[in-house]
C-alpha atoms as a PDB file:
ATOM      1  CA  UNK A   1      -1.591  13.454  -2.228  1.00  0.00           C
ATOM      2  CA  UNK A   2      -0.748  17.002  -2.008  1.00  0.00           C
ATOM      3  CA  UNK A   3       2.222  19.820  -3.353  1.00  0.00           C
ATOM      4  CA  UNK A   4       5.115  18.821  -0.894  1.00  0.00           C
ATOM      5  CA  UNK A   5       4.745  15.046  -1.871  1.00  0.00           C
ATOM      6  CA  UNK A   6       4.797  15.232  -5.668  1.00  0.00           C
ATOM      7  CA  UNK A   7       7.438  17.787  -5.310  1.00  0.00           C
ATOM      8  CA  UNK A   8       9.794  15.180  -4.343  1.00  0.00           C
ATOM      9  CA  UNK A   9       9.273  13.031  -7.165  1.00  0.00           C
ATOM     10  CA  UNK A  10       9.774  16.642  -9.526  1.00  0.00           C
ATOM     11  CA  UNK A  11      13.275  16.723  -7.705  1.00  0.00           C
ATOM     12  CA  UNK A  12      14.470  13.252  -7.867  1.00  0.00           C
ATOM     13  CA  UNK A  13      13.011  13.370 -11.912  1.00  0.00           C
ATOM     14  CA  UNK A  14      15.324  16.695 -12.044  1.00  0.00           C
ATOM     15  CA  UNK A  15      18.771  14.684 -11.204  1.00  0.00           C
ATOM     16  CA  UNK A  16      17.258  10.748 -12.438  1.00  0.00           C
ATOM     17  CA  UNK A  17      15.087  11.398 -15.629  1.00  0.00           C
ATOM     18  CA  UNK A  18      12.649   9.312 -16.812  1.00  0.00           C
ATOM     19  CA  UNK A  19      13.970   8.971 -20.113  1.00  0.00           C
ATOM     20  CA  UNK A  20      16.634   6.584 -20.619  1.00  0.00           C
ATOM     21  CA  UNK A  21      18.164   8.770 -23.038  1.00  0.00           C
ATOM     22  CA  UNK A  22      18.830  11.431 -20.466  1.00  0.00           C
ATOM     23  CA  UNK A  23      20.014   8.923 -17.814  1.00  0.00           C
ATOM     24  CA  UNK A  24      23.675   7.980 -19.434  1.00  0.00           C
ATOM     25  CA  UNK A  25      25.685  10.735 -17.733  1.00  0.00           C
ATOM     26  CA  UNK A  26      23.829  11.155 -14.090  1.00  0.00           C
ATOM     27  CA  UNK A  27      24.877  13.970 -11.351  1.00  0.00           C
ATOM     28  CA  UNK A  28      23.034  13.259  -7.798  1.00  0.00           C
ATOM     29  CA  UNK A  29      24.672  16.321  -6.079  1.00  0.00           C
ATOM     30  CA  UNK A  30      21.407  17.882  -5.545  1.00  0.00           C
ATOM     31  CA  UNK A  31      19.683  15.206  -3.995  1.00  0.00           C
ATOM     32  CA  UNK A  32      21.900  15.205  -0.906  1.00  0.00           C
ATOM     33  CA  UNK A  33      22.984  12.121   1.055  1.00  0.00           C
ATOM     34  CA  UNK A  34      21.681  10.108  -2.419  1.00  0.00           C
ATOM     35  CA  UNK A  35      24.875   8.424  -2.441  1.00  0.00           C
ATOM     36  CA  UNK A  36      24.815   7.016   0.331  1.00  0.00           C
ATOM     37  CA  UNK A  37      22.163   4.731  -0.866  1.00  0.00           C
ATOM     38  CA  UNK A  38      24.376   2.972  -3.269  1.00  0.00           C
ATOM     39  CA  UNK A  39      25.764   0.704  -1.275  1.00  0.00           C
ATOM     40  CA  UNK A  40      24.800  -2.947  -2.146  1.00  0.00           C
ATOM     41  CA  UNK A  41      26.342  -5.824  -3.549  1.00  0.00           C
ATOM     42  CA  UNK A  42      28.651  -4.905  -6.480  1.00  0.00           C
ATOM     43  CA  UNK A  43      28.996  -0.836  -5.449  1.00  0.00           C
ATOM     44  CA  UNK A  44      31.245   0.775  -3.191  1.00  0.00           C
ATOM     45  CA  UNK A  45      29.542   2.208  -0.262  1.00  0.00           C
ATOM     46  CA  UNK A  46      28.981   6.016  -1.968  1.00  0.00           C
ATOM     47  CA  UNK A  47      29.260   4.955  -5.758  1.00  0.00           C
ATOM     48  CA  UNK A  48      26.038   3.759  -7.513  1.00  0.00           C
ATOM     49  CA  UNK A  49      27.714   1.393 -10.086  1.00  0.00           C
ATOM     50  CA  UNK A  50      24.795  -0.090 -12.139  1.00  0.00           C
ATOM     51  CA  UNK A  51      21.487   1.350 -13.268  1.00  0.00           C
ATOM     52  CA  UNK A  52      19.637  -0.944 -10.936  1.00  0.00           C
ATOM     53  CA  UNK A  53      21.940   0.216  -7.965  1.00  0.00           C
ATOM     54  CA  UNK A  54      20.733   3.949  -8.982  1.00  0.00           C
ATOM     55  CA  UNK A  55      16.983   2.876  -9.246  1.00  0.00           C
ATOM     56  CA  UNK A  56      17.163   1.383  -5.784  1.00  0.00           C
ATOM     57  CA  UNK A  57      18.962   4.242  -4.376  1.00  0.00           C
ATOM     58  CA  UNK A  58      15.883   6.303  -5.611  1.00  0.00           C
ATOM     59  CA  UNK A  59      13.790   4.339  -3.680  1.00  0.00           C
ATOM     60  CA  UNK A  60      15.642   4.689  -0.589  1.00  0.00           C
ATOM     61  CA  UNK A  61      15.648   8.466  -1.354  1.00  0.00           C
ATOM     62  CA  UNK A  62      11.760   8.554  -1.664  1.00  0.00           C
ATOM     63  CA  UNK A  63      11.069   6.411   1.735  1.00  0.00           C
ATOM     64  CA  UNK A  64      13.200   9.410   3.334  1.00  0.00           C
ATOM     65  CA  UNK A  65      12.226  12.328   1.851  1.00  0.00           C
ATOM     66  CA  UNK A  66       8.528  11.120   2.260  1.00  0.00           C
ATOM     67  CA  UNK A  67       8.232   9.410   5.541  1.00  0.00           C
ATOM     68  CA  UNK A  68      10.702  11.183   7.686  1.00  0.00           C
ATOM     69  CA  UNK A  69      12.078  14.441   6.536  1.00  0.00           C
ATOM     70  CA  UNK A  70       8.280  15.333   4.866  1.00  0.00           C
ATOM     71  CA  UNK A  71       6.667  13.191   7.842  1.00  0.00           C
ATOM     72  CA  UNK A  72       4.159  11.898   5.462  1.00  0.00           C
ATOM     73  CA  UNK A  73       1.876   9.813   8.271  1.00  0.00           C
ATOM     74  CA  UNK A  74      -0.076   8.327   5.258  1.00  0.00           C
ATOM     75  CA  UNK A  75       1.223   4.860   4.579  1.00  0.00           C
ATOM     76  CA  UNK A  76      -0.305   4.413   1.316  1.00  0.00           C
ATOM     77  CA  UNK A  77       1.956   6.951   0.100  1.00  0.00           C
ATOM     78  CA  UNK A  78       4.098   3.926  -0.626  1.00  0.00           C
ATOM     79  CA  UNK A  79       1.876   3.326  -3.212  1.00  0.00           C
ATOM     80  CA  UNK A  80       3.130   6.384  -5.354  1.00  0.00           C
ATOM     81  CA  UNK A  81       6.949   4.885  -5.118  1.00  0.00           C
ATOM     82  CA  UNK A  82       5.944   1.126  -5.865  1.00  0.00           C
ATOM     83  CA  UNK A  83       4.631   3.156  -9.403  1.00  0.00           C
ATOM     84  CA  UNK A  84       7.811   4.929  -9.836  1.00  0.00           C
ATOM     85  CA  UNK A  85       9.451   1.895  -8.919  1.00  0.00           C
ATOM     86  CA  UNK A  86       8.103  -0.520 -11.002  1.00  0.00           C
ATOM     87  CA  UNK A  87       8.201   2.428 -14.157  1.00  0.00           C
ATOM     88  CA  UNK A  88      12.077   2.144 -13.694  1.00  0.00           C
ATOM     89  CA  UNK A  89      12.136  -1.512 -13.573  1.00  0.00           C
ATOM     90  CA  UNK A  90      10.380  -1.527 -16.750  1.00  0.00           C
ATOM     91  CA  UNK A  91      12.451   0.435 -18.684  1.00  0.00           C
ATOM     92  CA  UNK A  92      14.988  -2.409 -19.568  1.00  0.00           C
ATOM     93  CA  UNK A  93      15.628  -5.578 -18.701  1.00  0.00           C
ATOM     94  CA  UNK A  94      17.491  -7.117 -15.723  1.00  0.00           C
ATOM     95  CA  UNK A  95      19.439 -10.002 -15.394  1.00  0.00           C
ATOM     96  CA  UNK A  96      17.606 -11.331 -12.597  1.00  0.00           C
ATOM     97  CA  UNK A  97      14.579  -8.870 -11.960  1.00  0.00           C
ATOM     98  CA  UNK A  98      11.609 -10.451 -13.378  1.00  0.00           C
ATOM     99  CA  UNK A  99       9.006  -8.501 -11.421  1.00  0.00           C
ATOM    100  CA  UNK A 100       8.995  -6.841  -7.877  1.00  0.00           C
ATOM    101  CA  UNK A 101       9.412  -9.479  -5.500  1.00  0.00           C
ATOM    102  CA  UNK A 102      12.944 -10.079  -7.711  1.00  0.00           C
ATOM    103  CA  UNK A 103      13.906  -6.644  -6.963  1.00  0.00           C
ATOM    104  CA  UNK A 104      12.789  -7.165  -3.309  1.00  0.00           C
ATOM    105  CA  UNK A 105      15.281 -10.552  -2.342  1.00  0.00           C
ATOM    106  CA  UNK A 106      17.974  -8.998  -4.230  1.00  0.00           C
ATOM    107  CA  UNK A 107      17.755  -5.299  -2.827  1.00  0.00           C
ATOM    108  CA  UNK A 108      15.678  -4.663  -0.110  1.00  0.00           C
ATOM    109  CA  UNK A 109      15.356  -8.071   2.356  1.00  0.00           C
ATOM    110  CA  UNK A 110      19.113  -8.121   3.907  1.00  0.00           C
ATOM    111  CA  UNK A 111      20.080  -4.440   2.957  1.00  0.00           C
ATOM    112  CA  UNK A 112      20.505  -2.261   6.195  1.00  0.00           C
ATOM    113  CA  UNK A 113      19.291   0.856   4.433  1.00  0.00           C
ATOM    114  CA  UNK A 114      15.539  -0.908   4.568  1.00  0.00           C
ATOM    115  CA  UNK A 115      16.415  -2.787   7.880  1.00  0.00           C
ATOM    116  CA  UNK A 116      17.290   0.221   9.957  1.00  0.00           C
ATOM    117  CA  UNK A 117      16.104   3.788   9.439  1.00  0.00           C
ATOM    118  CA  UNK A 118      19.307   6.059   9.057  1.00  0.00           C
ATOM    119  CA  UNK A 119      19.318   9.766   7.817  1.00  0.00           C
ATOM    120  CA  UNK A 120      22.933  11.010   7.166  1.00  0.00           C
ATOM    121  CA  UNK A 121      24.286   8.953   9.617  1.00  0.00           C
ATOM    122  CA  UNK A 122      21.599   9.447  12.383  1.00  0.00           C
ATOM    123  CA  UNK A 123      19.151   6.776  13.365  1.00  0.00           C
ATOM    124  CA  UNK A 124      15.863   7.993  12.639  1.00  0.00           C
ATOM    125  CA  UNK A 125      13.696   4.986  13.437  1.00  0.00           C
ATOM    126  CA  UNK A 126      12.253   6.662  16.364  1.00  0.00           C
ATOM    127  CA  UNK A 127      10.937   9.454  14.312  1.00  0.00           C
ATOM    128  CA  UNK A 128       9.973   6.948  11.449  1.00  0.00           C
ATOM    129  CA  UNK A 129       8.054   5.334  14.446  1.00  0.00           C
ATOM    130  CA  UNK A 130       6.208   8.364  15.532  1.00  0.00           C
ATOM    131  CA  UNK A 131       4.888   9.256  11.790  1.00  0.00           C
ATOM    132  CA  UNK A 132       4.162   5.562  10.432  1.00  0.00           C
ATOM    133  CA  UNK A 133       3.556   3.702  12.783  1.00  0.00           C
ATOM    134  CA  UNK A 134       7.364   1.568  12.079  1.00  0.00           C
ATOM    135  CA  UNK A 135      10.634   1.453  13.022  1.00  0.00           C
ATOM    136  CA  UNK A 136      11.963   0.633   9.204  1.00  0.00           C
ATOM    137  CA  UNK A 137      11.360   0.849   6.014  1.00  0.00           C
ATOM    138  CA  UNK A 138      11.489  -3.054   5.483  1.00  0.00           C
ATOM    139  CA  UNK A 139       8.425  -3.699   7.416  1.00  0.00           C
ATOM    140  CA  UNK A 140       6.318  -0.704   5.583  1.00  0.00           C
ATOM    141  CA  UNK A 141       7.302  -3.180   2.578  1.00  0.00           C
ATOM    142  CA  UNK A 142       6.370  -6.222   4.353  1.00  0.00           C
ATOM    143  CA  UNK A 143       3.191  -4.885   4.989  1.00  0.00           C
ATOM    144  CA  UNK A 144       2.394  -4.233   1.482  1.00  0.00           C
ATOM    145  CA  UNK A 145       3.985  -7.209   0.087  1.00  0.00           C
ATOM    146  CA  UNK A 146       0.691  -7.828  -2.279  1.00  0.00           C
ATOM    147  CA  UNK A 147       1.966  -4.972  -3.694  1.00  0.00           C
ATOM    148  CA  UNK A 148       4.926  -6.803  -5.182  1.00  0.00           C
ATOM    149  CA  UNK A 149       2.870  -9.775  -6.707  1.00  0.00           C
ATOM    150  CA  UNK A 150       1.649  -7.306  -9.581  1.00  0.00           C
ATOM    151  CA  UNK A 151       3.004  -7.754 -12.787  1.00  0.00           C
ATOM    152  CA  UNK A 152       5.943  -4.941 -12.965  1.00  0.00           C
ATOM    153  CA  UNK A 153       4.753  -3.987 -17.079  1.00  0.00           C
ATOM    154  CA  UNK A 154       1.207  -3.190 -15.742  1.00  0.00           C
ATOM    155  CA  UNK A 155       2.064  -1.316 -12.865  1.00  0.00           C
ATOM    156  CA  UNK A 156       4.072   0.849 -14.637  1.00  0.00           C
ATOM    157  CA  UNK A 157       1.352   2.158 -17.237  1.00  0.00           C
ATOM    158  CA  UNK A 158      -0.225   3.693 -13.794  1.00  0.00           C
ATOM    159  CA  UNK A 159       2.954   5.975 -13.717  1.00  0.00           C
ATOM    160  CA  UNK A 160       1.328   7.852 -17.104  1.00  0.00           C
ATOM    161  CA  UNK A 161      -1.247   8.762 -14.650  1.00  0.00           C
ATOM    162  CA  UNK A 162       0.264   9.653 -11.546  1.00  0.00           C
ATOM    163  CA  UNK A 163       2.342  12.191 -13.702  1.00  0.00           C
ATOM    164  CA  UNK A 164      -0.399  14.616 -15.031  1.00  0.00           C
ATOM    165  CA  UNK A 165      -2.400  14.075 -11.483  1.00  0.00           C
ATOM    166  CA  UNK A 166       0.691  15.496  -9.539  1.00  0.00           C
ATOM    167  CA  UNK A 167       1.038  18.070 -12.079  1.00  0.00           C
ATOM    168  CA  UNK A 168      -2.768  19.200 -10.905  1.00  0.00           C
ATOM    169  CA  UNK A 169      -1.186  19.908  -7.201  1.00  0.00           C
ATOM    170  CA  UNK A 170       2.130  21.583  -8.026  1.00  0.00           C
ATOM    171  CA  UNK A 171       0.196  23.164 -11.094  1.00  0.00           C
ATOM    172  CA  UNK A 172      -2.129  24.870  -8.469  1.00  0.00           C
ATOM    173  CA  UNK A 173      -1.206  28.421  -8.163  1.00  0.00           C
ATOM    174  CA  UNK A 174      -3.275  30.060  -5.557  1.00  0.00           C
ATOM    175  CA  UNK A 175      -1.621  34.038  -6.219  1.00  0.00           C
ATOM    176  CA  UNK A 176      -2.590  33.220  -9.737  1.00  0.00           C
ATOM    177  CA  UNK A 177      -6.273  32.177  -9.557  1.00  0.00           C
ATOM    178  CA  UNK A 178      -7.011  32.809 -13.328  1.00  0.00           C
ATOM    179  CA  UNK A 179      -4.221  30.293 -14.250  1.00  0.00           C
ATOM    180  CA  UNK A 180      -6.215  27.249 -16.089  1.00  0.00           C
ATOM    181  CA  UNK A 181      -3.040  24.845 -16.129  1.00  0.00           C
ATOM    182  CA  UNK A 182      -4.444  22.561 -14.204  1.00  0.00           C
ATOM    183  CA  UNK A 183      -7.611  21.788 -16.179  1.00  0.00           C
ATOM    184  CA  UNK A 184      -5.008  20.171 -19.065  1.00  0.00           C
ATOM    185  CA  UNK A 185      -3.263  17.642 -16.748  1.00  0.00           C
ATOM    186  CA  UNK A 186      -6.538  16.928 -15.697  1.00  0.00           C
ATOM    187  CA  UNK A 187      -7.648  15.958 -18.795  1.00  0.00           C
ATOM    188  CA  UNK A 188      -4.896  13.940 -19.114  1.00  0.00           C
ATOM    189  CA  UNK A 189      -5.635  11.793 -16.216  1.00  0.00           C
ATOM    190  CA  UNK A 190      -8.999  11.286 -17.068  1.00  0.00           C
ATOM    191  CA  UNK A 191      -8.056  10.256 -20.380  1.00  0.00           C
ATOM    192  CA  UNK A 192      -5.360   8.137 -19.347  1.00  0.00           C
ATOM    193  CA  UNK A 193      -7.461   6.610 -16.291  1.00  0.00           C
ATOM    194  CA  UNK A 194      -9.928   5.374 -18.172  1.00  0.00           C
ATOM    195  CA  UNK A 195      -7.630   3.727 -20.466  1.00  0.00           C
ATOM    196  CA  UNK A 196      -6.490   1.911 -17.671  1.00  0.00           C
ATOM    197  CA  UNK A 197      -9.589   1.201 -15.687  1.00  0.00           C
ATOM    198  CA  UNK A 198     -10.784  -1.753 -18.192  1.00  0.00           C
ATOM    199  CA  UNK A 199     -13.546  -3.830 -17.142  1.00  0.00           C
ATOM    200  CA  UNK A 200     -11.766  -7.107 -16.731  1.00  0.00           C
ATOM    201  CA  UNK A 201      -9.628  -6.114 -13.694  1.00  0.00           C
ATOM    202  CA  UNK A 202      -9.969  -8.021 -10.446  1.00  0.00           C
ATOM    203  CA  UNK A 203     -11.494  -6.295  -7.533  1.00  0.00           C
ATOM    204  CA  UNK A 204      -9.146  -7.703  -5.389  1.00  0.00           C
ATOM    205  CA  UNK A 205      -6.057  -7.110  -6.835  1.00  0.00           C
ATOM    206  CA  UNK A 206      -3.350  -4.481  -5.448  1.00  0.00           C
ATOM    207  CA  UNK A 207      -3.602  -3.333  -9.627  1.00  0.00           C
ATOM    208  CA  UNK A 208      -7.156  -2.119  -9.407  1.00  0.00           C
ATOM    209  CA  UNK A 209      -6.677  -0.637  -5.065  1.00  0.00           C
ATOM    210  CA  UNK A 210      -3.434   1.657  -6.626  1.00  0.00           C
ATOM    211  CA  UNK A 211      -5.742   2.711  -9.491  1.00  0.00           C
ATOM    212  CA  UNK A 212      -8.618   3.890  -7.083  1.00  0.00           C
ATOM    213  CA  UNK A 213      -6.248   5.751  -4.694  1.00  0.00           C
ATOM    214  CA  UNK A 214      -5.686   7.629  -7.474  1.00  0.00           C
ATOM    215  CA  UNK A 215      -9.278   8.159  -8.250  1.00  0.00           C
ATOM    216  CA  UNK A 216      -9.770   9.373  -4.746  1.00  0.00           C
ATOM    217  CA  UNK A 217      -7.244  11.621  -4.574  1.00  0.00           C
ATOM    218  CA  UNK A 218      -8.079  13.056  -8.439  1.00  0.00           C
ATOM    219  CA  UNK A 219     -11.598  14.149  -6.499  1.00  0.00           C
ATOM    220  CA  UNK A 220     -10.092  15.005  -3.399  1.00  0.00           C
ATOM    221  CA  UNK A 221      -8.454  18.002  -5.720  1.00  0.00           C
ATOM    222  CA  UNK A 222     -11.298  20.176  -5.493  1.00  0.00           C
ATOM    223  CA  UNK A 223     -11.331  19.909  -1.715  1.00  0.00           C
ATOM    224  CA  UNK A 224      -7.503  21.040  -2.263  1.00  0.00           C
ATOM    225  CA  UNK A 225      -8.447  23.863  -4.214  1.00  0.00           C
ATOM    226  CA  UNK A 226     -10.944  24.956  -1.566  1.00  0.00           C
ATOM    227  CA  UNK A 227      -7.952  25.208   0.977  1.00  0.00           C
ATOM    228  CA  UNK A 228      -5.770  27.414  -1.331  1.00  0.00           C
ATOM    229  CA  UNK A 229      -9.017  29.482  -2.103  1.00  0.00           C
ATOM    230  CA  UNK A 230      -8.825  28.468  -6.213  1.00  0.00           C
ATOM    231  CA  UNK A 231     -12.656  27.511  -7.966  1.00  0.00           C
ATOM    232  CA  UNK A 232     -11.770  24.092  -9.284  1.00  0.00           C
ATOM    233  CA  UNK A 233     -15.071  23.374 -10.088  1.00  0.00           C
ATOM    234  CA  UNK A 234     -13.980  22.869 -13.801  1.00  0.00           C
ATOM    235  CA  UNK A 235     -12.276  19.996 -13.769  1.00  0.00           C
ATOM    236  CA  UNK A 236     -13.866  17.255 -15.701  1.00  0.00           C
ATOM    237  CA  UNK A 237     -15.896  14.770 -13.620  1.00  0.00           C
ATOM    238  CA  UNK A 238     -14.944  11.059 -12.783  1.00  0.00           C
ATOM    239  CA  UNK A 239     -17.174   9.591 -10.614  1.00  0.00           C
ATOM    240  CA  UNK A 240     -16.689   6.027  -9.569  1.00  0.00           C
ATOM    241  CA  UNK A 241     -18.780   3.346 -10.392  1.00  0.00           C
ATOM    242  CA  UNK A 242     -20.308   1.108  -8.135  1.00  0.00           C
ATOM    243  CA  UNK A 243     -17.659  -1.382  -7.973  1.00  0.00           C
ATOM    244  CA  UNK A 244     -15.106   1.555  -7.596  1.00  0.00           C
ATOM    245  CA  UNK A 245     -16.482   2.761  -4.658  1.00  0.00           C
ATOM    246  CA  UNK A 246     -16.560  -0.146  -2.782  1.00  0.00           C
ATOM    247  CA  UNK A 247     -13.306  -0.703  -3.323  1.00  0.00           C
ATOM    248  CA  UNK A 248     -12.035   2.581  -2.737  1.00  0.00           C
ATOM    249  CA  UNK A 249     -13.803   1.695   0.792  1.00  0.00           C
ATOM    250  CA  UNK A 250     -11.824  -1.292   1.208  1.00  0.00           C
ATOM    251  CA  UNK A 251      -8.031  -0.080   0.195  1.00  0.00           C
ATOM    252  CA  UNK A 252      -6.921  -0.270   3.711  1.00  0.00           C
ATOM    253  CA  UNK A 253      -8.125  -3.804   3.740  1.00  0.00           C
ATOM    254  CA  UNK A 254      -5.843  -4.395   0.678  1.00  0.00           C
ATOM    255  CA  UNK A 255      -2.987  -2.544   0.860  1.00  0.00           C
ATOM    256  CA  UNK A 256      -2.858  -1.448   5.128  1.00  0.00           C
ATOM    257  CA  UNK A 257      -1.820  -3.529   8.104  1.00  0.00           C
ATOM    258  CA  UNK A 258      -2.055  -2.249  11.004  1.00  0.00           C
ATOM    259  CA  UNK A 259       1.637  -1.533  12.736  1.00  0.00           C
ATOM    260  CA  UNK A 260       2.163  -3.354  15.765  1.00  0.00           C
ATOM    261  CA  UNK A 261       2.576  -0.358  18.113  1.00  0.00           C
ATOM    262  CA  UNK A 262      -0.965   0.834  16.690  1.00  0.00           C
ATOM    263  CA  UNK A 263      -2.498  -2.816  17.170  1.00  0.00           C
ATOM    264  CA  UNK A 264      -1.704  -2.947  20.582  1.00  0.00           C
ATOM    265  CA  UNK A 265      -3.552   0.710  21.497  1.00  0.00           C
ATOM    266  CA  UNK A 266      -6.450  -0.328  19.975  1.00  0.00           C
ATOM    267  CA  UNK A 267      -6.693  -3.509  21.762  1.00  0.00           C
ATOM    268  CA  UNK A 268      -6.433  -1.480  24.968  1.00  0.00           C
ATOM    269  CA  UNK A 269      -9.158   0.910  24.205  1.00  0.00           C
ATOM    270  CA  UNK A 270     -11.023  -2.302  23.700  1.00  0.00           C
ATOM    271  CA  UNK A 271     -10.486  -3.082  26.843  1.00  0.00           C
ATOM    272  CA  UNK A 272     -10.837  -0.010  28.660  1.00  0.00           C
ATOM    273  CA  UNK A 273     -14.592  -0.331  27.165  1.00  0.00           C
ATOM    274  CA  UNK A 274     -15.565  -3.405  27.763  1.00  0.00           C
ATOM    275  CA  UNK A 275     -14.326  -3.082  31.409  1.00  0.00           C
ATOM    276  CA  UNK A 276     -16.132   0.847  31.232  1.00  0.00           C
ATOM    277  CA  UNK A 277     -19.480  -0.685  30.402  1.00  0.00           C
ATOM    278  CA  UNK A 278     -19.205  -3.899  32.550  1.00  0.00           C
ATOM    279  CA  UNK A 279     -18.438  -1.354  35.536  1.00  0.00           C
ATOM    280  CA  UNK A 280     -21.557   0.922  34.612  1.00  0.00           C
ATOM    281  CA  UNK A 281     -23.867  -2.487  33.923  1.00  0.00           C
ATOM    282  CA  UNK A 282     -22.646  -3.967  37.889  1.00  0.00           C
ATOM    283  CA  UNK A 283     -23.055  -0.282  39.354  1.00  0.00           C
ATOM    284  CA  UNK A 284     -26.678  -0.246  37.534  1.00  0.00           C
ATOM    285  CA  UNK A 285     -27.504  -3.328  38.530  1.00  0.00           C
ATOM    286  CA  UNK A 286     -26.423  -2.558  42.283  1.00  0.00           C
ATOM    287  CA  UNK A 287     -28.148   0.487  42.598  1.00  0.00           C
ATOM    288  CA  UNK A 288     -31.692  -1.728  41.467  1.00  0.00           C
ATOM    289  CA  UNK A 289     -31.077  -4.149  43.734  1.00  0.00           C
ATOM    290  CA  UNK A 290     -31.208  -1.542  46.750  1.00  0.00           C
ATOM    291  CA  UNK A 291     -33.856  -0.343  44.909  1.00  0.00           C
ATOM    292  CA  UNK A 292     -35.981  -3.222  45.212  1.00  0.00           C
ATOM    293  CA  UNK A 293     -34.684  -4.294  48.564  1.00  0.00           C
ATOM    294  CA  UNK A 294     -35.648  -1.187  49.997  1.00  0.00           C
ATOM    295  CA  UNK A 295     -38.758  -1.735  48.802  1.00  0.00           C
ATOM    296  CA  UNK A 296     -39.751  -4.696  50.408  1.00  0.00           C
ATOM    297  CA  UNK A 297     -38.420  -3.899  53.376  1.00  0.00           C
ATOM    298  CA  UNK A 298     -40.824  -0.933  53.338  1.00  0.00           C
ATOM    299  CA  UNK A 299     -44.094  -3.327  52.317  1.00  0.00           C
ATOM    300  CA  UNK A 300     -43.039  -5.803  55.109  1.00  0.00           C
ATOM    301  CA  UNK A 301     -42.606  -2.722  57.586  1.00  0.00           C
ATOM    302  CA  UNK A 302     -46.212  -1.546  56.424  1.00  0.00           C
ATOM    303  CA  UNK A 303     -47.511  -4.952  57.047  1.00  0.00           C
ATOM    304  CA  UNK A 304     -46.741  -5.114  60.545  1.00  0.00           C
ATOM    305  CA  UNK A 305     -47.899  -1.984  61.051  1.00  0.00           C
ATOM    306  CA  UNK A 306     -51.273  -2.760  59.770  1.00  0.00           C
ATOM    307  CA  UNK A 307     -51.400  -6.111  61.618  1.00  0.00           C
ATOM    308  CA  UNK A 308     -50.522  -4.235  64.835  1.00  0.00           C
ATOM    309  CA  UNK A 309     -53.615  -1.711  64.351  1.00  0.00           C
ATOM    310  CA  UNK A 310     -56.093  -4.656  63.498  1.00  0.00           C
ATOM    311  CA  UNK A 311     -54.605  -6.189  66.734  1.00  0.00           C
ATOM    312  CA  UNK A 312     -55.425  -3.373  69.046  1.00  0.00           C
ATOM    313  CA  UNK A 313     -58.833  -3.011  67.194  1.00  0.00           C
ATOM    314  CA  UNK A 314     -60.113  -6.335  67.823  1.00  0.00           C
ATOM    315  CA  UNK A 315     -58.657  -5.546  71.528  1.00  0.00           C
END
């Protein structure tokens, strides 16, 4: 997590509020090419006719802004939009939408937009491929489909969290090192996290591995002060338990598969090694077999030396 990333979610906020109240007369002009996301089912390829074809678009405008114009190479940024996401989602209800996987068959699984990368009218799935590791936006999903299985009304609780914890980065005001604004949301969050964090959550589930990213990047703060040259040192503390850590160790087992492209390199540094270390073991082993040969050809050369002396002794 850092500035440029929650920014985005400040700007799309700024044009799609979270309060429903504030969403009845919407103007996307100032997200750019947000339109274009509308297209699906019952709206017209630039018009956004129902709520859910506006939430979807958002989505769509977060993957971008993110993954390829940002060139966010961390893939469990997806995380932070499967929050916002399922926030939305949970808002109202949807004919149809029952939880994530809903809003996956229905929006995301045959719509081109998540099949093929394409930034006002450019394909971008090369440059998609060289930050993430994939060519679209439909197999970041697929990847993360665990993700989907959590119940939509739980998920979005997290969202209470993530709020005040981006507020901490774009808060940060390194010209203004006497400004304290950050210490608030970060009370917040530690409030609100623990509310969350109940003792009865599995280990396993994607639930618990979305709460502890946040964790980890709530204490990775103080590192980001340290780069902007602001003491954060304030902050109140919220060390992980136990349990916590070890699952903060194993997030990428949870929520990260490895891309294709990136599977394949690492199988061929395996193999460079192995073949590196059998070549080293055979040229070892070669150079103590001369060793040894040389050797006994020496103590059989001595041998007939000394049997040729004793010879012309006895003589």
């Amino acid at each position: 997590m850092d500035k440029t990333l929650c920014e985005q979610f400040d700007t799309l906020r700024s044009s799609f509020p979270d309060d429903l109240d504030k969403s009845t007369n919407l103007n996307f002009k100032n997200l750019g090419n947000f339109m274009n996301y509308c297209f699906n089912g019952e709206s017209k390829e630039t018009e956004c006719k129902t709520y859910l074809d506006n939430i979807n678009a958002g989505c769509l405008w977060l993957l971008d802004q993110l993954f390829v114009k940002k060139k966010k190479k961390n893939i469990n940024t997806f995380q932070y939009i499967i929050i916002w996401l399922s926030y939305k989602l949970n808002q109202k209800k949807y004919d149809g939408i029952k939880d994530l996987n809903d809003f996956y068959n229905k929006y995301i699984e045959n719509n081109t937009h998540y099949t093929s990368c394409n930034n006002d009218s450019e394909d971008c799935s090369k440059q998609l491929q060289d930050n993430t590791g994939y060519p679209n936006y439909k197999e970041i999903i697929n990847g993360r489909k665990r993700l989907l299985s959590t119940n939509i009304e739980k998920m979005s609780k997290i969202y209470d969290a993530f709020k005040p914890l981006c507020k901490m980065y774009t808060g940060l005001n390194a010209n203004e090192k006497t400004n304290k604004n950050y210490l608030d949301c970060a009370s917040k969050f530690v409030e609100k996290y623990n509310e969350l964090n109940v003792s009865d959550i599995d280990n396993d589930s994607p639930y618990h591995q979305v709460l502890s990213t946040l964790l980890n990047d709530y204490n990775n703060f103080k590192s980001y002060c340290d780069t902007n040259g602001v003491d954060c040192n304030d902050i109140p503390s919220l060390v992980p338990t136990e349990r916590e850590g070890n699952d903060m160790q194993s997030s990428e087992e949870i929520c990260y598969v490895t891309p294709p492209s990136l599977s394949i390199v690492k199988k061929l540094i395996l193999a460079l090694l192995i073949f590196s270390t059998i070549s080293i073991f055979l040229g070892i082993f070669f150079k103590c077999s001369l060793f040894v040969l040389r050797k006994r050809a020496q103590k059989e050369y001595l041998r007939e030396k000394l049997k040729n002396i004793k010879k012309r002794m006895n003589h």
